[in-house]
C-alpha atoms as a PDB file:
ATOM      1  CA  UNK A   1      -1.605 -10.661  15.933  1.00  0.00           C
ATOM      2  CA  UNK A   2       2.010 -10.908  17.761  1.00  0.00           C
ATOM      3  CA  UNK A   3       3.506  -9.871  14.006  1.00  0.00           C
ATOM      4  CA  UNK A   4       6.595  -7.270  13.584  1.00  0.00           C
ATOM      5  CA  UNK A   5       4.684  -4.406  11.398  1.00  0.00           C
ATOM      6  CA  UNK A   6       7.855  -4.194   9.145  1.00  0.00           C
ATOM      7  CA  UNK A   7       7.139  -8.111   8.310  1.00  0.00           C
ATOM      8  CA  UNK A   8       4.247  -7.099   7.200  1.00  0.00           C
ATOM      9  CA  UNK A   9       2.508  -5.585   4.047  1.00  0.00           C
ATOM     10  CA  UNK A  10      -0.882  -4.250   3.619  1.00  0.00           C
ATOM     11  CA  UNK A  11      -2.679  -3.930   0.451  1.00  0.00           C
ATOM     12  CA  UNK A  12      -4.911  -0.634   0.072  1.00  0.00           C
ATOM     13  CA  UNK A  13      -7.231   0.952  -2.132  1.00  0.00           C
ATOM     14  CA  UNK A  14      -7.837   3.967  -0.068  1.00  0.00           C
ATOM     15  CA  UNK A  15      -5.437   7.046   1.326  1.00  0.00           C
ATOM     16  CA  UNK A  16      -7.204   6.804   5.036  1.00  0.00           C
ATOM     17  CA  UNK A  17      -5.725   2.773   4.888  1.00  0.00           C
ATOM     18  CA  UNK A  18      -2.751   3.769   3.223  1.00  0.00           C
ATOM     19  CA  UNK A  19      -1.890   6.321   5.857  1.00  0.00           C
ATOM     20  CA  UNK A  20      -2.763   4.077   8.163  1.00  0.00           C
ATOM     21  CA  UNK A  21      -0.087   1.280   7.532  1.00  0.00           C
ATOM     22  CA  UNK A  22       2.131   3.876   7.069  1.00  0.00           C
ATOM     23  CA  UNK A  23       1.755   4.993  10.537  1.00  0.00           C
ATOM     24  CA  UNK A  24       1.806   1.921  11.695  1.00  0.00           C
ATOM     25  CA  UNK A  25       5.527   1.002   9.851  1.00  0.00           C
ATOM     26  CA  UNK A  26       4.244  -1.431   7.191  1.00  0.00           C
ATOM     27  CA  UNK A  27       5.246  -1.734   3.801  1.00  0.00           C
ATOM     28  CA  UNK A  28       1.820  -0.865   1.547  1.00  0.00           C
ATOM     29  CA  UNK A  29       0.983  -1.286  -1.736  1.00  0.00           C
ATOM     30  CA  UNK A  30      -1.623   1.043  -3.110  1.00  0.00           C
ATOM     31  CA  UNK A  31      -3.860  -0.256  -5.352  1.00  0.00           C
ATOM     32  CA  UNK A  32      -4.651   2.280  -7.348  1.00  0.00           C
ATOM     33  CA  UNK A  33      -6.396   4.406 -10.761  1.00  0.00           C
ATOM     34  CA  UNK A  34      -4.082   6.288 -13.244  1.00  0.00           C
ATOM     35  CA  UNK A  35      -6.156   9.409 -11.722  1.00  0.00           C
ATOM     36  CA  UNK A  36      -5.553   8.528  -8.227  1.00  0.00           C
ATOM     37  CA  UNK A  37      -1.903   7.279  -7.873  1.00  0.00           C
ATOM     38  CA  UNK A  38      -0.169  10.696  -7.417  1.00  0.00           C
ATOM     39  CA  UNK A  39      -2.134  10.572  -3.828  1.00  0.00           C
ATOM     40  CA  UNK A  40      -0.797   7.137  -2.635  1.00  0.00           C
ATOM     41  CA  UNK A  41       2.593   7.463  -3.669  1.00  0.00           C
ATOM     42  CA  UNK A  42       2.574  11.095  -1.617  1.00  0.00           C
ATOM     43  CA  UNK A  43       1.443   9.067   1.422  1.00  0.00           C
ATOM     44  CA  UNK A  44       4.360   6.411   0.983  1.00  0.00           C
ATOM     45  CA  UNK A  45       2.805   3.626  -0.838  1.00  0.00           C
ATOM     46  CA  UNK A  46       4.027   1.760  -3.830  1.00  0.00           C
ATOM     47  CA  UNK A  47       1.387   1.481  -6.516  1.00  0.00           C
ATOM     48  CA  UNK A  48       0.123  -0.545  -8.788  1.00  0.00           C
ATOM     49  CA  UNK A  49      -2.511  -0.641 -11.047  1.00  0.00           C
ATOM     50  CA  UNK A  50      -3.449  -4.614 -11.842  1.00  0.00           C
ATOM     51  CA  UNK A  51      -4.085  -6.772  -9.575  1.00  0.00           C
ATOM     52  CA  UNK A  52      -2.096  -9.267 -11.925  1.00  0.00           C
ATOM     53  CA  UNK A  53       1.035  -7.110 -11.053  1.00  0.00           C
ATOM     54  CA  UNK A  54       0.266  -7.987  -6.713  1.00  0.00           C
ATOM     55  CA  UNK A  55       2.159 -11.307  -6.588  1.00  0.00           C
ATOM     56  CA  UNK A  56       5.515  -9.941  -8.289  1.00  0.00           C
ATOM     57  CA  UNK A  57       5.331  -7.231  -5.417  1.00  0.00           C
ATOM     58  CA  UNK A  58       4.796  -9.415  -2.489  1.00  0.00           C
END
């Protein structure tokens, strides 16, 4: 899309697409269970666990 990847920031539920924006130098946000957040934040995302909480971390 002709975008600088560290303009960007992708919003993921799962650790393949949170890996994946990682890779590609984006900031992510991992949207996320209690259960599952130890997983994201290993793979360099910042989670969160509402989706009320997403437009304070944009």
């Amino acid at each position: 899309m002709g975008v600088n990847p560290q303009f960007c920031t992708v919003v993921e539920d799962s650790i393949l697409g949170v890996r994946a924006g990682i890779a590609a130098g984006m900031k992510v946000l991992g949207y996320s269970s209690q259960s599952e957040a130890i997983q994201r934040e290993e793979c360099g995302a910042r989670v969160f666990y509402s989706i009320y909480q997403l437009p304070d971390l944009l």
